[in-house]
N, C-alpha and C. Protein backbone atom coordinates (compact mmCIF):
# COMPACT_ATOMS: atom_id res chain seq x y z
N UNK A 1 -29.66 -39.53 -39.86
CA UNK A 1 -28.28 -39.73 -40.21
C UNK A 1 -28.18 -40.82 -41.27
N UNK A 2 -28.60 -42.24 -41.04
CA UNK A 2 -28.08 -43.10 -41.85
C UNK A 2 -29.66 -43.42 -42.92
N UNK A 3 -29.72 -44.09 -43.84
CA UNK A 3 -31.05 -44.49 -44.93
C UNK A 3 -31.26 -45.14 -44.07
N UNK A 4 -31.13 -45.53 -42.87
CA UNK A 4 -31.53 -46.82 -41.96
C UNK A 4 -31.90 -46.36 -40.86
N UNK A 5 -31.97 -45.35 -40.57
CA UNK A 5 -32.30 -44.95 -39.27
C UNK A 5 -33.19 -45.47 -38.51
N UNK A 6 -33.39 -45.05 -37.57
CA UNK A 6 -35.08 -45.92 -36.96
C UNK A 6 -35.64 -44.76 -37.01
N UNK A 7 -37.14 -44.37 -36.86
CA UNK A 7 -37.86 -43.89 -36.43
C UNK A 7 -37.93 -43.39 -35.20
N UNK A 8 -38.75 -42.38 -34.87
CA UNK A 8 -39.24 -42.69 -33.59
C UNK A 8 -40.43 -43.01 -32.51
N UNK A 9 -40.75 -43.72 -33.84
CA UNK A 9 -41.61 -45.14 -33.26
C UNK A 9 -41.05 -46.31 -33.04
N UNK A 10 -40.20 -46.15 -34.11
CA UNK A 10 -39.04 -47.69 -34.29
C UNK A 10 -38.21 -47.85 -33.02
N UNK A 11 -37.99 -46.68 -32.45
CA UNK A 11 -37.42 -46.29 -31.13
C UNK A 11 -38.17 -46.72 -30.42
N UNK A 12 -39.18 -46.12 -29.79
CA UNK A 12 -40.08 -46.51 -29.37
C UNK A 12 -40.70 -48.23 -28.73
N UNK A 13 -40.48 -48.89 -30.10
CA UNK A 13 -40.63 -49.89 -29.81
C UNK A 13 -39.41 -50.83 -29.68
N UNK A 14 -38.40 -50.30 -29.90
CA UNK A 14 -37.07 -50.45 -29.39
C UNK A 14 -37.32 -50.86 -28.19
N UNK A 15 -37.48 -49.25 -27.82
CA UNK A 15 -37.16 -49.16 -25.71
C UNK A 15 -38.13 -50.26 -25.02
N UNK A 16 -39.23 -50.40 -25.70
CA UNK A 16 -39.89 -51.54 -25.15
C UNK A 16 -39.77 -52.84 -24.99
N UNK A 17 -39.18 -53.17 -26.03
CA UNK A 17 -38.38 -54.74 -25.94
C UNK A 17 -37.29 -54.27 -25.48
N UNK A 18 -36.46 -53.17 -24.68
CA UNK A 18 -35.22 -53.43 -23.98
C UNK A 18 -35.97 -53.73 -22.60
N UNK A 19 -37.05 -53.23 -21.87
CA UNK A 19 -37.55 -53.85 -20.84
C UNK A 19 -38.03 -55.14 -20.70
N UNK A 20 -38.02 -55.91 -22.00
CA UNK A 20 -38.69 -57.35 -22.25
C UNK A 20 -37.43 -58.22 -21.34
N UNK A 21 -38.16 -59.59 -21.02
CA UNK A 21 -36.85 -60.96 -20.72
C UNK A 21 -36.14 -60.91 -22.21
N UNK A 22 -34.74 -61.40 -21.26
CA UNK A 22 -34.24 -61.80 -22.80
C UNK A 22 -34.54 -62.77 -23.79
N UNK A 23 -35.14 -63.57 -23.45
CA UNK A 23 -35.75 -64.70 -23.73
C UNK A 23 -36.51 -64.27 -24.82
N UNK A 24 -37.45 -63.61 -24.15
CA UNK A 24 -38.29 -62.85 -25.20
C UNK A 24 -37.94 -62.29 -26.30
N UNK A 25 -36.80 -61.63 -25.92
CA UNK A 25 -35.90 -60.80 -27.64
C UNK A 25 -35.67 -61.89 -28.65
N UNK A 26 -35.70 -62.89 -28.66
CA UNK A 26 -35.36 -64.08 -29.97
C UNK A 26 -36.63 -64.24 -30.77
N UNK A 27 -38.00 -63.39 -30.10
CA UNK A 27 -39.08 -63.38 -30.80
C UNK A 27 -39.57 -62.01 -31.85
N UNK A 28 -37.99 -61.22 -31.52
CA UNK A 28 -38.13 -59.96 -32.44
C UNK A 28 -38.53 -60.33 -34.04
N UNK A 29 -38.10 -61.36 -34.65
CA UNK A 29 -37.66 -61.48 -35.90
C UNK A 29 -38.96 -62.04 -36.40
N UNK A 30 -40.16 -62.21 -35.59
CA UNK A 30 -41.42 -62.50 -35.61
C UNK A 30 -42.40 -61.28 -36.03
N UNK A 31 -41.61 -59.94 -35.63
CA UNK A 31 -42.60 -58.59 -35.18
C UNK A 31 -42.24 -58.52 -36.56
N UNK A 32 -43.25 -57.54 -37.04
CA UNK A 32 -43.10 -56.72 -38.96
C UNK A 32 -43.50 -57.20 -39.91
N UNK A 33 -43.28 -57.29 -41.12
CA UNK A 33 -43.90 -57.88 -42.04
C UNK A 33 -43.39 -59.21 -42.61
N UNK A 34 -43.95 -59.74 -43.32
CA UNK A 34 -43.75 -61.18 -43.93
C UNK A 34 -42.02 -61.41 -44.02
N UNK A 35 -41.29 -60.08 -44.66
CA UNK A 35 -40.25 -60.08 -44.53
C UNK A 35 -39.19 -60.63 -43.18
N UNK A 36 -39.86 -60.43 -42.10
CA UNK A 36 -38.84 -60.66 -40.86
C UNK A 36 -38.98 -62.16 -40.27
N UNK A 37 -40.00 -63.05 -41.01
CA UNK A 37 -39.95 -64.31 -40.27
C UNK A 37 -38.89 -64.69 -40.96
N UNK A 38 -38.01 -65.83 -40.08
CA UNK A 38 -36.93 -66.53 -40.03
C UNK A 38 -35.56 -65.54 -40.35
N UNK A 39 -35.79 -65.24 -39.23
CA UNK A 39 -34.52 -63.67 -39.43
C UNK A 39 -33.46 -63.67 -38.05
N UNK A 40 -34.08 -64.96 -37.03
CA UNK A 40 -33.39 -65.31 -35.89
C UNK A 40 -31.81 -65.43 -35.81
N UNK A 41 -31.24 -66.06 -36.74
CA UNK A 41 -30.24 -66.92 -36.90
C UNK A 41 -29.49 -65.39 -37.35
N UNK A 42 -29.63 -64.38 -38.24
CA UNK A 42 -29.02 -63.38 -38.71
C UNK A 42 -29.38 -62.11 -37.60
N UNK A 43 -30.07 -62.07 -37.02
CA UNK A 43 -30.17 -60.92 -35.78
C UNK A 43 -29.34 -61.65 -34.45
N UNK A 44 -28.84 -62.42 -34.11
CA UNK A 44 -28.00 -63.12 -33.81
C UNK A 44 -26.30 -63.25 -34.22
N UNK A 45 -26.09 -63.24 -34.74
CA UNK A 45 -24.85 -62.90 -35.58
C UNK A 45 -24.66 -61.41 -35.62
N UNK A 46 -25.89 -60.57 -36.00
CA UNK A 46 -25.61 -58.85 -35.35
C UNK A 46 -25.24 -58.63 -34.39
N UNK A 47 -25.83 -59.35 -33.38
CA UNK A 47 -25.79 -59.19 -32.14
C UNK A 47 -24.40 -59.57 -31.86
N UNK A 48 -23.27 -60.20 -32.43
CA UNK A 48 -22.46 -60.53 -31.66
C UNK A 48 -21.16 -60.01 -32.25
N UNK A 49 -22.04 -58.78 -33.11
CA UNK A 49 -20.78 -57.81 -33.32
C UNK A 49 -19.62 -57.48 -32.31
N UNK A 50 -18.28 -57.54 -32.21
CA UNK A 50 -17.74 -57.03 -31.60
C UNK A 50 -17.85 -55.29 -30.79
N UNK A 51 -18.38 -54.76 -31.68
CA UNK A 51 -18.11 -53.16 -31.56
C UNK A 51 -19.75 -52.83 -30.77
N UNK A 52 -20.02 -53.53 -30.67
CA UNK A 52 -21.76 -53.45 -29.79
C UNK A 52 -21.47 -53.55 -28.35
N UNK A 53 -20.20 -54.20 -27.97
CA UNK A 53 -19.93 -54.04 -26.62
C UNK A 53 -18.35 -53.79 -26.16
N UNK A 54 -18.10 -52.61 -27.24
CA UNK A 54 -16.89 -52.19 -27.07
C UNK A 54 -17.42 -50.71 -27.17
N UNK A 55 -16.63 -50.18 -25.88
CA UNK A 55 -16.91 -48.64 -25.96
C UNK A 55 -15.91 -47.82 -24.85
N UNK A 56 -15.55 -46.49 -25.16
CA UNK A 56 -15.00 -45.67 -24.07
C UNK A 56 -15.17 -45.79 -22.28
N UNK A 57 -13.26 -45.84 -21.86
CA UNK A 57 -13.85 -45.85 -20.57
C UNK A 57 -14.51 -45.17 -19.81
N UNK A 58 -14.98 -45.97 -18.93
CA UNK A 58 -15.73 -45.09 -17.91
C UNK A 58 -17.63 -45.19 -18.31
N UNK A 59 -17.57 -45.50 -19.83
CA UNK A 59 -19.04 -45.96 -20.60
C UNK A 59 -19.75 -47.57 -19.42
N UNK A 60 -20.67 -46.84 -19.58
CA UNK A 60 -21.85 -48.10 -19.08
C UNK A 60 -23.26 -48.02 -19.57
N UNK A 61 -23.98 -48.76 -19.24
CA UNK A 61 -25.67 -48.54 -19.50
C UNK A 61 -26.08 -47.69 -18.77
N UNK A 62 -27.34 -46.57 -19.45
CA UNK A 62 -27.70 -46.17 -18.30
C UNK A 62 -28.57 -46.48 -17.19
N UNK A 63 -28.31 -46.05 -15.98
CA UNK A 63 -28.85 -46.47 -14.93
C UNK A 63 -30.45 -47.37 -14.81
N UNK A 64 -30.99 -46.93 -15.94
CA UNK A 64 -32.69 -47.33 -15.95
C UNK A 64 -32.51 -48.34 -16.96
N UNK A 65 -31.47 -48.79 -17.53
CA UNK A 65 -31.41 -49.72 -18.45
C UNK A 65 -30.15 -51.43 -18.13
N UNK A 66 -29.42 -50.72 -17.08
CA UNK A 66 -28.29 -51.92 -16.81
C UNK A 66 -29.45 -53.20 -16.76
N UNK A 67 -28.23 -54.42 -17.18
CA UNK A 67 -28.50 -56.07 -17.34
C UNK A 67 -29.49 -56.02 -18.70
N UNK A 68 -29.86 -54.64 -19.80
CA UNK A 68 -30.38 -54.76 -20.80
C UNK A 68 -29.51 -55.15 -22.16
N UNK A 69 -28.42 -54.99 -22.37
CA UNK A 69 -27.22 -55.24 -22.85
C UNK A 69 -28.05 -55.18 -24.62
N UNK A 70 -27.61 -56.21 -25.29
CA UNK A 70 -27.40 -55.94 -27.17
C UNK A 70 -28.96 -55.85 -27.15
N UNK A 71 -29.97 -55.10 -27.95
CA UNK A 71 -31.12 -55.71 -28.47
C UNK A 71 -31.42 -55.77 -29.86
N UNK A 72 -31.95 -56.44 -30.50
CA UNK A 72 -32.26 -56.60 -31.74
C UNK A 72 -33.69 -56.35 -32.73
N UNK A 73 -34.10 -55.88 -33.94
CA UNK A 73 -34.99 -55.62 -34.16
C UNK A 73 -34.71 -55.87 -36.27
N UNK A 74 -36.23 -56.35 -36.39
CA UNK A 74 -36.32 -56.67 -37.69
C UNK A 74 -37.35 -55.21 -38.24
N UNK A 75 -36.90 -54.48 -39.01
CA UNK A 75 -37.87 -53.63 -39.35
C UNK A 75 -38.55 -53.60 -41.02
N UNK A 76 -39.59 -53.87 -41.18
CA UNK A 76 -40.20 -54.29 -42.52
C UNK A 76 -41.44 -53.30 -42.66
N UNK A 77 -41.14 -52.30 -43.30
CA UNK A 77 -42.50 -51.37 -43.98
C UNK A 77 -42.42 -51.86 -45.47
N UNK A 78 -42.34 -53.08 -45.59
CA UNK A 78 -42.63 -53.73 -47.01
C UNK A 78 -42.18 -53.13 -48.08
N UNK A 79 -41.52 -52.12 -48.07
CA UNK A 79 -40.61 -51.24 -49.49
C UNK A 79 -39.89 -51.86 -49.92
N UNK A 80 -39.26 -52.87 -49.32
CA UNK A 80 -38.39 -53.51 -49.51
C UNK A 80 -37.49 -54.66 -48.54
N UNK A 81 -36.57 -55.23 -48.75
CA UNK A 81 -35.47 -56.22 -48.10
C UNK A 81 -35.96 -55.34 -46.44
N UNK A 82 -36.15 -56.04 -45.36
CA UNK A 82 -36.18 -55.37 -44.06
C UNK A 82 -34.82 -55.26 -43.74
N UNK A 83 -34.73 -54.18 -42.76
CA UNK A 83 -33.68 -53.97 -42.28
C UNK A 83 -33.44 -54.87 -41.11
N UNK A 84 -32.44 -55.21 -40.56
CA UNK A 84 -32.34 -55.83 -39.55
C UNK A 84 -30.79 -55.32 -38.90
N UNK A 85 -31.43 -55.23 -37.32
CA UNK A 85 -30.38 -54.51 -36.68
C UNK A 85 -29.95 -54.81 -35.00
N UNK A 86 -28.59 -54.38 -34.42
CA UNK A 86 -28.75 -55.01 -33.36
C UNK A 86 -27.93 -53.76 -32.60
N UNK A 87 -28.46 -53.41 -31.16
CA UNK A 87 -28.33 -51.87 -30.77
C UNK A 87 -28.34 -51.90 -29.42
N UNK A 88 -27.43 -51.13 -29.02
CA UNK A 88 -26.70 -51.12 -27.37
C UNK A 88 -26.55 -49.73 -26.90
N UNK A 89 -27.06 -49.49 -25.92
CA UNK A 89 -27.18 -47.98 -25.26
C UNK A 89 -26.10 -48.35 -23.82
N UNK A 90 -25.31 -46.58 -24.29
CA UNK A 90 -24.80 -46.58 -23.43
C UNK A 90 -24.78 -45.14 -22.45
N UNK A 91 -24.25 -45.10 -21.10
CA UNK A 91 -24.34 -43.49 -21.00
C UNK A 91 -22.83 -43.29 -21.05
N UNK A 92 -22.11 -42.24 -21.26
CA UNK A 92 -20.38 -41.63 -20.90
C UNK A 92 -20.81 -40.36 -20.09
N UNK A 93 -20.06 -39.68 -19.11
CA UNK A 93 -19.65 -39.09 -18.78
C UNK A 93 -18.79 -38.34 -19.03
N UNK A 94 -18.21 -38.40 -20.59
CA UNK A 94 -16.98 -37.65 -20.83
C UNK A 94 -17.71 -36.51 -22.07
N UNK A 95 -17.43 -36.41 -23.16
CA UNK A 95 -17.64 -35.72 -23.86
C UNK A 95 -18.23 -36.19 -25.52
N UNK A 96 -18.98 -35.53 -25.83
CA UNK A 96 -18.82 -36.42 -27.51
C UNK A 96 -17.34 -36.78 -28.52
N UNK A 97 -16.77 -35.46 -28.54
CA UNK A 97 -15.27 -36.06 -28.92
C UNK A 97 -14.77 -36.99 -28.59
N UNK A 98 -14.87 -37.24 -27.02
CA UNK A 98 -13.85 -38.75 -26.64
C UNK A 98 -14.70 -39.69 -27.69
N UNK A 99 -16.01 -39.95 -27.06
CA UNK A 99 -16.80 -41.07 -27.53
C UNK A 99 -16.94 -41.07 -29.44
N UNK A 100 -16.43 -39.84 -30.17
CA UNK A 100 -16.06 -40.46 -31.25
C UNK A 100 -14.74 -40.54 -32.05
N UNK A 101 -13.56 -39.91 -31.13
CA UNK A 101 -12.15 -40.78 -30.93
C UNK A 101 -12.33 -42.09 -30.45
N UNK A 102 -12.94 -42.24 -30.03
CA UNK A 102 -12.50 -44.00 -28.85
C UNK A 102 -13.44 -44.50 -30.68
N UNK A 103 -14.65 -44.47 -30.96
CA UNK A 103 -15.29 -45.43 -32.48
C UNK A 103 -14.40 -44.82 -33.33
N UNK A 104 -13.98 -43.66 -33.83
CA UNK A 104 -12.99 -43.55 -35.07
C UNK A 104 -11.86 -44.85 -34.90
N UNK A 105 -11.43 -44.79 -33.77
CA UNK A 105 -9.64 -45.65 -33.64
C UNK A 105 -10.22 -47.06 -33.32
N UNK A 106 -11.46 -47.41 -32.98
CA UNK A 106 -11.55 -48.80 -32.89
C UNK A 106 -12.42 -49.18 -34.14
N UNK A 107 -13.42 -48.86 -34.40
CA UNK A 107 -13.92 -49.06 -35.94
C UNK A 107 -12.80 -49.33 -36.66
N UNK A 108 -12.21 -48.28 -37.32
CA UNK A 108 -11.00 -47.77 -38.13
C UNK A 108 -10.09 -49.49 -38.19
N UNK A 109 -9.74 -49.90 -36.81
CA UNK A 109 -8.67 -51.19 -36.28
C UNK A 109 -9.34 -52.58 -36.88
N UNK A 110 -10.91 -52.75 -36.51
CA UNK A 110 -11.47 -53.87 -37.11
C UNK A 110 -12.02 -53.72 -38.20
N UNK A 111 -11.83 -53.13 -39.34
CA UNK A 111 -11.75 -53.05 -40.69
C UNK A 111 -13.05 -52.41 -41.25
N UNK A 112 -13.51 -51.08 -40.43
CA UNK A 112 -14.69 -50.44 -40.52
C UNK A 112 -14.51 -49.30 -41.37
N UNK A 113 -15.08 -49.19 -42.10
CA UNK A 113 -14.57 -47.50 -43.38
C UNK A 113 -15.84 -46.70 -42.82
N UNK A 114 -14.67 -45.65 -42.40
CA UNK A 114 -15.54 -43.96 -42.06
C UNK A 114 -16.36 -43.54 -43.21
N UNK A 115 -17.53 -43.08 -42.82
CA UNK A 115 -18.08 -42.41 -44.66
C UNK A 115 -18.65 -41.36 -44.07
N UNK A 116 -18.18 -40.34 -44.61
CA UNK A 116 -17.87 -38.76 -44.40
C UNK A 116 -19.52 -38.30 -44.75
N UNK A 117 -20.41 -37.74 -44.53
CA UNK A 117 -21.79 -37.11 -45.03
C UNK A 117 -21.08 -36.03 -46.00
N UNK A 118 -21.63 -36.53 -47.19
CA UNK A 118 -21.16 -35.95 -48.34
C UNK A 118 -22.33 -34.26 -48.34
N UNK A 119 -23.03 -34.20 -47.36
CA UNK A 119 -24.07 -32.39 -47.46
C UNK A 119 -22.33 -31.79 -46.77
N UNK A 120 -22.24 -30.80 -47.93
CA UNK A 120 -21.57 -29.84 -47.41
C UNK A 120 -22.04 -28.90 -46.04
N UNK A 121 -23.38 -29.07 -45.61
CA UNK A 121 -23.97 -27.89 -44.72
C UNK A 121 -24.38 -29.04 -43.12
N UNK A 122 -23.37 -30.18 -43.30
CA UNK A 122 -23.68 -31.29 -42.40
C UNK A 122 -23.11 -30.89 -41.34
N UNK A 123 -23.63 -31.07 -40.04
CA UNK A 123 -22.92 -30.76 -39.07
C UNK A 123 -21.91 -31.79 -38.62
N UNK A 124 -20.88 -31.13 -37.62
CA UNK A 124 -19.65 -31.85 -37.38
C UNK A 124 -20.26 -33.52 -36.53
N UNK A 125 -19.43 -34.71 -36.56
CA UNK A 125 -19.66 -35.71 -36.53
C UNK A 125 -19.83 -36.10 -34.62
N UNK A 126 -19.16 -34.49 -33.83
CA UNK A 126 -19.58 -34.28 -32.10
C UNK A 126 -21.00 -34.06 -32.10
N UNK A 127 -21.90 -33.41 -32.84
CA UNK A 127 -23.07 -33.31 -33.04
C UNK A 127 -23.88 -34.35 -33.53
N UNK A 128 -24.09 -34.71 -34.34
CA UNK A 128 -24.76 -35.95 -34.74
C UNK A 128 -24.30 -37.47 -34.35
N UNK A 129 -23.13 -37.37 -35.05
CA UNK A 129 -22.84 -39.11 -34.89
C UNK A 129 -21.94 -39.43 -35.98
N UNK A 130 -21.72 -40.50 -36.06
CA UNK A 130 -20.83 -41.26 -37.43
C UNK A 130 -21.35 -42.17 -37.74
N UNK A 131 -21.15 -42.84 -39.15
CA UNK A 131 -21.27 -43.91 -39.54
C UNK A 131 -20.10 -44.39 -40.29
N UNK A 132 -20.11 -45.82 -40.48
CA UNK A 132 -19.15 -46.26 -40.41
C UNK A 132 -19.55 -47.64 -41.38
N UNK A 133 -19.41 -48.20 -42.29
CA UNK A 133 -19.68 -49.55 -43.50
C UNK A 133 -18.39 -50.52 -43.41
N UNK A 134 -18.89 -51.81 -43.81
CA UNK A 134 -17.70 -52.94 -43.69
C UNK A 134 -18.80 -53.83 -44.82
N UNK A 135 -17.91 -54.85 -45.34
CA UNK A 135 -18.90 -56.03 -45.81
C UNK A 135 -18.33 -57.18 -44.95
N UNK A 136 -19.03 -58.01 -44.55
CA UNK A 136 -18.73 -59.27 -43.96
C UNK A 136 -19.65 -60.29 -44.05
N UNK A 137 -18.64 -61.74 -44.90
CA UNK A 137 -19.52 -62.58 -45.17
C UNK A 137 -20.66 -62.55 -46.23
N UNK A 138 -20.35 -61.88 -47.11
CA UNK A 138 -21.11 -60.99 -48.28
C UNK A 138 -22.40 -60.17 -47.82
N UNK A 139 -22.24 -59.64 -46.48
CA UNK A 139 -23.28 -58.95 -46.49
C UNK A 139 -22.91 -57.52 -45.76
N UNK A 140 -23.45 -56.29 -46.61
CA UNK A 140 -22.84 -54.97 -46.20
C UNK A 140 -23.65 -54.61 -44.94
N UNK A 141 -22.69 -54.10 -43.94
CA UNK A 141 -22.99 -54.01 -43.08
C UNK A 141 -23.06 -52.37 -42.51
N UNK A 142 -23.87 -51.56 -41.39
CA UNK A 142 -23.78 -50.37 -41.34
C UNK A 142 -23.37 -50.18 -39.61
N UNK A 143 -22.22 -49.22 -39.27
CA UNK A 143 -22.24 -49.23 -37.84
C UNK A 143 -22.88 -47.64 -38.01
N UNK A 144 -23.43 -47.53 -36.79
CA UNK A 144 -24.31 -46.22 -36.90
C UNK A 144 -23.68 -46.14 -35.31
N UNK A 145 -22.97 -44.45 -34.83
CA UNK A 145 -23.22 -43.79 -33.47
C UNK A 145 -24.13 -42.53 -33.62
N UNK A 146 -24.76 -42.99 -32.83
CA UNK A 146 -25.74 -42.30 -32.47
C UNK A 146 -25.92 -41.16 -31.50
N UNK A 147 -25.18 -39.90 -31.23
CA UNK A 147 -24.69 -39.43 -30.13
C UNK A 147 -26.72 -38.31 -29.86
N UNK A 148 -27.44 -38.52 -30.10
CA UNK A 148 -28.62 -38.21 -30.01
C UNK A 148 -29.64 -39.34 -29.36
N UNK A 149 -29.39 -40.13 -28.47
CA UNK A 149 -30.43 -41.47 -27.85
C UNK A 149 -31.07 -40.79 -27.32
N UNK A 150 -32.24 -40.11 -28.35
CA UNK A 150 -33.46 -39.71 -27.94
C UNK A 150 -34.94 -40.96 -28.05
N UNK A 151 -35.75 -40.27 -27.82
CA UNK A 151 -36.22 -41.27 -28.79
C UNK A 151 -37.17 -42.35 -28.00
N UNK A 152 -36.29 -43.04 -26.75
CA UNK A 152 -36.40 -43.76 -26.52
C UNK A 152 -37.32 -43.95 -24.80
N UNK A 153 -37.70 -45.07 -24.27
CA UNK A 153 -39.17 -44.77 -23.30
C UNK A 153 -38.65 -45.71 -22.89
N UNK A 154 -37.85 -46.19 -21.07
CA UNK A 154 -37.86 -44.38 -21.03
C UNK A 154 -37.01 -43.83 -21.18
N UNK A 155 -36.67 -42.59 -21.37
CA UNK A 155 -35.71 -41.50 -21.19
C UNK A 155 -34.35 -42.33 -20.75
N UNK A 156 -33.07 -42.07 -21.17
CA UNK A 156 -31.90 -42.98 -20.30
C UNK A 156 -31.59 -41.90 -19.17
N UNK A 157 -31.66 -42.37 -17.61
CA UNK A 157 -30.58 -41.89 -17.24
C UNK A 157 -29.27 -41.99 -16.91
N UNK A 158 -29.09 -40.56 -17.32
CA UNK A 158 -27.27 -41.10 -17.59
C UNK A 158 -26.48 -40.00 -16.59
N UNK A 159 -26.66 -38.97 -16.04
CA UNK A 159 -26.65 -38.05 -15.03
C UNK A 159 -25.88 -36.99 -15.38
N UNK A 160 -24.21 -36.60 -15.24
CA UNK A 160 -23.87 -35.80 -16.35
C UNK A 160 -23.11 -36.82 -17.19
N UNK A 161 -23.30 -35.94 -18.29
CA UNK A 161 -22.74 -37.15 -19.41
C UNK A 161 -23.79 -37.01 -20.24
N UNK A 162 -23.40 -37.80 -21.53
CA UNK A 162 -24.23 -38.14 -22.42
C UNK A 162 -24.71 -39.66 -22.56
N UNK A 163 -25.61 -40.15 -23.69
CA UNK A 163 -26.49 -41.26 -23.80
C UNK A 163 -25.94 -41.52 -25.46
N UNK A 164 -25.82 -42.17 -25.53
CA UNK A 164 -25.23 -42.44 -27.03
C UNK A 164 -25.84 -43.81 -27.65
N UNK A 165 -26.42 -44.31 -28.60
CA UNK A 165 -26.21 -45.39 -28.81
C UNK A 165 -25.31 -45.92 -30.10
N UNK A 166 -25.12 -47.23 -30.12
CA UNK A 166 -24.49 -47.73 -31.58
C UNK A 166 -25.43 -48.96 -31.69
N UNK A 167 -25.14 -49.28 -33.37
CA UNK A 167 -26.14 -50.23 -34.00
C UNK A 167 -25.22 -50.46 -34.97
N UNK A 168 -25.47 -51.63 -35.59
CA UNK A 168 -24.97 -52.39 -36.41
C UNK A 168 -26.31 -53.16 -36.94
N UNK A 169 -26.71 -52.39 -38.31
CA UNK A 169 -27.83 -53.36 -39.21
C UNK A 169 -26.87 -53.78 -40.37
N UNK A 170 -27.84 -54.29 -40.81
CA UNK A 170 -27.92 -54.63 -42.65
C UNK A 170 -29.24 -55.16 -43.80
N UNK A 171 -29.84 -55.06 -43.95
CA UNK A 171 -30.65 -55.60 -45.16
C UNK A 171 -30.66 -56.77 -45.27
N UNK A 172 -32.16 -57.58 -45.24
CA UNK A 172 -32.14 -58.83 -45.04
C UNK A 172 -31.43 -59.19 -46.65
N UNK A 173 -30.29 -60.25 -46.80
CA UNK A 173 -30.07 -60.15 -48.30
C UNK A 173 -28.71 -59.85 -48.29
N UNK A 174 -28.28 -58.66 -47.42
CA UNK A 174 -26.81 -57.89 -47.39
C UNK A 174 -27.06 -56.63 -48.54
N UNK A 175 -27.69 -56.35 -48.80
CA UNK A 175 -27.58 -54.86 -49.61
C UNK A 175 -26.98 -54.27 -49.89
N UNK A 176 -26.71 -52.82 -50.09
CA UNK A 176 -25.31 -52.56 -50.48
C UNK A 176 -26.21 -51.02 -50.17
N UNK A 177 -26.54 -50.70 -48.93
CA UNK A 177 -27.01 -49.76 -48.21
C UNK A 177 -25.38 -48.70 -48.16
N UNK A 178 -26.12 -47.10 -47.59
CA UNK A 178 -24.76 -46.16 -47.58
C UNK A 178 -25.31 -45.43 -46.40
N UNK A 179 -24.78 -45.18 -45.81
CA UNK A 179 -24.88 -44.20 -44.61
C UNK A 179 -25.70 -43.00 -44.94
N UNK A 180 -25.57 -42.75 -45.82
CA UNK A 180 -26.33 -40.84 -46.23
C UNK A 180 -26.77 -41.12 -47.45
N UNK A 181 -28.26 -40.65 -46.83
CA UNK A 181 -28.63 -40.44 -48.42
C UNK A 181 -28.35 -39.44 -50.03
């Protein structure tokens, strides 16, 4: 979905630092390349996005993940500025539509611009996900839903319902990154 996506290795090693102490997560900005040292202070400030722990009622973690709450990750394959990002899984029980009515009308409120996937042959935004751009503090920022939380080890359970996640990166630097390539 987004030029930022993770992998799914990046996932991967996601789900693994969501089983870490929290303590431990302030040592993310250590993992990757030369790029991610001293990246604490700004994966921190991701983290305390509003919209990372705002979500549809009835939304929670899933069951194999509760008390794991925001996690953060510096990602550097040296191409360039690392990405840096901060990402919250949740499960709903309701439907994908609710869960991207409830981010259209609250994104939309705290000054988040929808950006439409300009492939005409893109599937609808209940299927994939949305993204969503803001700049703040001169640095462009990306909200990514994720209505696909695959990926990840282990598996969420979420029972009926879906697993969704959202993220909020940006480019060490603030970049001027776009949702679709």
């Amino acid at each position: 979905m987004s030029s930022a996506s993770s992998s799914a290795g990046t996932r991967l090693v996601l789900a693994a630092a969501l089983l870490l102490p929290p303590a431990f997560l302030s040592a993310c900005s250590a993992v990757g390349g030369d790029g991610c040292h001293n990246t604490a202070a700004d994966l921190k400030r991701l983290a305390k996005q509003p919209l990372l722990s705002s979500a549809p009622a009835h939304a929670s973690a899933p069951a194999n993940y509760r008390g794991v709450g925001v996690t953060t990750g510096c990602d550097d394959d040296s191409s360039g500025a690392p990405w840096l990002h901060a990402d919250r899984l949740y499960a709903f029980p309701g439907k994908p539509d609710d869960v991207i009515a409830y981010y259209t009308k609250t994104a939309a409120a705290a000054g988040w611009n929808f950006e439409r996937d300009p492939d005409p042959n893109a599937p609808s935004t209940t299927v994939e996900g949305a993204c969503w751009t803001r700049t703040e503090q001169h640095r462009h920022l990306l909200l990514n839903l994720d209505l696909h939380a695959k990926g990840f080890s282990p598996e969420p359970k979420v029972g009926a319902g879906l697993a969704y996640s959202v993220s909020v990166g940006s480019r060490r630097g603030g970049g001027k990154e776009t949702c679709w390539r």
